[in-house]
Protein backbone atom coordinates (compact mmCIF):
# COMPACT_ATOMS: atom_id res chain seq x y z
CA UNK A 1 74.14 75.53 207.26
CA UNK A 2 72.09 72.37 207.07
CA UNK A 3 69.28 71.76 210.41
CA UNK A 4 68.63 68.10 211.01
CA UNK A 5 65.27 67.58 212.22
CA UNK A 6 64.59 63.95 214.61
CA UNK A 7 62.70 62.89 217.25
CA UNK A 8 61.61 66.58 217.97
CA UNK A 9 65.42 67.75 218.81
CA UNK A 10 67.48 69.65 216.29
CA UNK A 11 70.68 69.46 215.06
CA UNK A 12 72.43 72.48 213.98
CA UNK A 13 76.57 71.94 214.58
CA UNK A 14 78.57 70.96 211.81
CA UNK A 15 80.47 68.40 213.21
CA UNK A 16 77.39 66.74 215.25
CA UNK A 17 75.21 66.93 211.73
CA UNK A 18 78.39 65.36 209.79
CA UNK A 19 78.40 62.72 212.68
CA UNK A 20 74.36 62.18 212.57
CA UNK A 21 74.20 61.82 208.88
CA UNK A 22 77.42 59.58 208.73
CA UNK A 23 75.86 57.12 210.96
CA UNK A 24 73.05 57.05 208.49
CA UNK A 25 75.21 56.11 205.57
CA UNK A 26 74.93 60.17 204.15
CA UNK A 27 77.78 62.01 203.70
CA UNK A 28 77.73 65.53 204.79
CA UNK A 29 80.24 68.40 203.77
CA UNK A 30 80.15 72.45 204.12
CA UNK A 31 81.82 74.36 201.20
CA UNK A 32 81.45 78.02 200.76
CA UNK A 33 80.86 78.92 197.55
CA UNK A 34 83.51 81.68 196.31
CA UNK A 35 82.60 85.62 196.76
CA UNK A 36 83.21 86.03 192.93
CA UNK A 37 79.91 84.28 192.30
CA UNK A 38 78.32 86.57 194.93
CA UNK A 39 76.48 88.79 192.51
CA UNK A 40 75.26 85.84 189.86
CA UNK A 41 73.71 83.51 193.21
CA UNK A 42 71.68 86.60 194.39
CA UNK A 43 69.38 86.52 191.19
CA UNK A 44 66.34 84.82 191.53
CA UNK A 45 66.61 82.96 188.18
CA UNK A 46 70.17 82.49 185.51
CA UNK A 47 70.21 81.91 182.08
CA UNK A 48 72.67 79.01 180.64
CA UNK A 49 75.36 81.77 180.43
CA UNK A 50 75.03 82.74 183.41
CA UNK A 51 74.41 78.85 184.67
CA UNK A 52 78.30 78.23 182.90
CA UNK A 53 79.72 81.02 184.78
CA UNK A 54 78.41 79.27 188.17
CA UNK A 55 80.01 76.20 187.25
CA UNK A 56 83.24 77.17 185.90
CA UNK A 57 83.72 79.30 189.02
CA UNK A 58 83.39 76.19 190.92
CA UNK A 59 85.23 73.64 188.61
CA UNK A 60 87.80 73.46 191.46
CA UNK A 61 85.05 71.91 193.73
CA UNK A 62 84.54 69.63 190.52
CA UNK A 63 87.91 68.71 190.15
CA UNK A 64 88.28 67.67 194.01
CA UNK A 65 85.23 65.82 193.98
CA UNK A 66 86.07 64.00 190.49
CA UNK A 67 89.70 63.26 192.04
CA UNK A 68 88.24 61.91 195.38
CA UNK A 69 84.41 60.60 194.58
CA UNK A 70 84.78 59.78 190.93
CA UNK A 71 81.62 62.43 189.35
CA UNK A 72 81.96 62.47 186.41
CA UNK A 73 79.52 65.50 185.29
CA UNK A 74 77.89 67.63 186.68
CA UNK A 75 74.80 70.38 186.17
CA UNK A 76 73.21 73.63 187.92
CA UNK A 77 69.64 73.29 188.84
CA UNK A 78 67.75 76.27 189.69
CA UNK A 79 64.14 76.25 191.31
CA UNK A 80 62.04 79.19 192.47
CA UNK A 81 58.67 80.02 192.23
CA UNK A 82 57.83 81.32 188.68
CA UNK A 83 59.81 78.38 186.88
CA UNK A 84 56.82 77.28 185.23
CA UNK A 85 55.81 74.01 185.71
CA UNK A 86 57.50 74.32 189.35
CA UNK A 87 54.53 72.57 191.09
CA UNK A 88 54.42 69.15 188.80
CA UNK A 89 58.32 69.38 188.75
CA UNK A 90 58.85 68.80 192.92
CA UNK A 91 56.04 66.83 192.67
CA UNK A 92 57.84 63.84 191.27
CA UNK A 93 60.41 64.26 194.37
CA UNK A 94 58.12 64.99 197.36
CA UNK A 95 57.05 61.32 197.99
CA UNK A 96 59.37 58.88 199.02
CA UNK A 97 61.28 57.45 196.53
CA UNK A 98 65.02 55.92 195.84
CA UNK A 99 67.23 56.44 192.76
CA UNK A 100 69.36 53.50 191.66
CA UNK A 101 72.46 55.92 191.50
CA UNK A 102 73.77 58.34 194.39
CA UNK A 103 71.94 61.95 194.71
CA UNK A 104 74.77 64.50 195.51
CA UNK A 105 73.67 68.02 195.83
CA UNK A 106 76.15 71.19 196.56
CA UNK A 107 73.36 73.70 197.49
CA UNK A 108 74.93 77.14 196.44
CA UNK A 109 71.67 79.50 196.84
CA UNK A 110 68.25 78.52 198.74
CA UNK A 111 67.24 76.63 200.83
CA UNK A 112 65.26 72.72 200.90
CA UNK A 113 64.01 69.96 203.03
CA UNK A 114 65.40 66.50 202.11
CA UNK A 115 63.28 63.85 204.14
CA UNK A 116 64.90 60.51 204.71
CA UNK A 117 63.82 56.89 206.42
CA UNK A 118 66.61 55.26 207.29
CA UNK A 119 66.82 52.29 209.55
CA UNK A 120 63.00 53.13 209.97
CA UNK A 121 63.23 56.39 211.22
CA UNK A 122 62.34 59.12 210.00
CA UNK A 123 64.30 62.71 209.82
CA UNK A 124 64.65 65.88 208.10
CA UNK A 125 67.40 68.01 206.90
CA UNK A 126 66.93 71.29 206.14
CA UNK A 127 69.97 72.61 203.42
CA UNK A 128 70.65 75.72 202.48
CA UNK A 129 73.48 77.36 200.83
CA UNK A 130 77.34 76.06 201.49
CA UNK A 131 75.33 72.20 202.22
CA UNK A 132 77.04 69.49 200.07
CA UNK A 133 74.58 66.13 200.86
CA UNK A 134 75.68 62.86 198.97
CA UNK A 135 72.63 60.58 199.19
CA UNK A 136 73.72 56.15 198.14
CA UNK A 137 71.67 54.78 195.58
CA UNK A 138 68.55 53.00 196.88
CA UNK A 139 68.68 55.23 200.12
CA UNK A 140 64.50 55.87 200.70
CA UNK A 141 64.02 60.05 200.77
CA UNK A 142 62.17 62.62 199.15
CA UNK A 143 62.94 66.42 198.24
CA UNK A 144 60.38 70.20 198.73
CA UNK A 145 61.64 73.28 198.70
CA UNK A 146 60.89 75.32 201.64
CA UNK A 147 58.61 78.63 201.91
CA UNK A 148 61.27 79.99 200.50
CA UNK A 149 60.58 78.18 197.32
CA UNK A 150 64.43 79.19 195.71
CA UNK A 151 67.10 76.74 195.50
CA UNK A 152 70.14 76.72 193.27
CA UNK A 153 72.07 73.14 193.07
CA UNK A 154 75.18 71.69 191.90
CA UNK A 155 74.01 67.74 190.90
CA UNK A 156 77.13 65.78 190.36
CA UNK A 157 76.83 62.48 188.38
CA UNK A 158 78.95 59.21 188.14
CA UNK A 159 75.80 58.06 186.02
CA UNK A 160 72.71 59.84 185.41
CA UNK A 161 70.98 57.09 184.37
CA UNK A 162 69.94 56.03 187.67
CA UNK A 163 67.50 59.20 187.59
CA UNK A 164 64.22 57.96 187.67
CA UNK A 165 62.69 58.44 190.91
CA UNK A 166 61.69 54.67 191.89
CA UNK A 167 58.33 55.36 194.65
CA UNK A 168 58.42 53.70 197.96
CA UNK A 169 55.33 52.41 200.00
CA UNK A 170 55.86 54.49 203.58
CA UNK A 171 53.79 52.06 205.17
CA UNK A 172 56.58 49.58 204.74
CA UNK A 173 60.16 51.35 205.91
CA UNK A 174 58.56 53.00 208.30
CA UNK A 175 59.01 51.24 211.92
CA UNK A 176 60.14 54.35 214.78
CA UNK A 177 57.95 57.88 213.93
């Protein structure tokens, strides 16, 4: 269950986080991800077998989302600490940036902090598994994992494109800390 983190107060009921995040233009969800993948989330790292087994055993959650948001693909990301490269990977998503398409995440394992300015404020939302998190192109944010450092993430895609991270000067979206 995602934590939203403003002003110094937190956030931690789903219908007051939907609400918060709404307001903001975000749209907020909480899906459990099916007890038949149980055994597969629980290991630190899959292989693309095992990656395929993830998704087809949550094609359904595809199929709803295709059906009522338009994705049209979709991929499993999984970050922990001994994919190597791991440090130069979050890297390119820990400073505030935009994407020219929407970020959607379905975090099924883990846990991460997205940070977002919004209307010049600044807030945090801490995700972890069941958090779906659909983020509008051009929205300014960034992405860490936590101490944790182990996510697993369904990214869904109307056009992947739009990927590039495009870097945003704080100094100048910033206006209430």
């Amino acid at each position: 269950m995602a934590t939203i983190l403003h002003r110094g107060n937190s956030i931690q009921e789903t219908g007051k986080i939907r609400e918060f995040l709404s307001a903001k233009g975000l749209l907020y969800e909480s899906y459990s991800a099916p007890d038949s993948l149980k055994d597969l989330l629980a290991q630190k790292s899959l292989n693309d077998g095992e990656k395929e087994q993830v998704l087809s055993g949550l094609q359904y959650r595809f199929e709803e989302l295709q059906r009522d948001h338009g994705y049209l693909s979709r991929d499993l990301i999984v970050l922990h600490d001994e994919v190597p490269g791991i440090s130069d990977m979050l890297a390119k998503f820990d400073k505030l940036h935009i994407h020219t398409d929407e970020e959607v995440r379905y975090i099924i394992d883990g846990s991460g902090i997205f940070g977002f300015i919004i209307g010049g404020e600044r807030f945090e939302v801490q995700v972890s598994a069941g958090d779906f998190i659909s983020i509008p192109a051009n929205t300014n944010h960034w992405f860490t994992l936590d101490e944790k450092k182990r996510i697993k993430a369904v990214r869904y895609f109307k056009d992947n494109t739009g990927w590039t991270p495009v870097y945003v000067d704080e100094s100048k979206v910033l206006v209430n800390a």
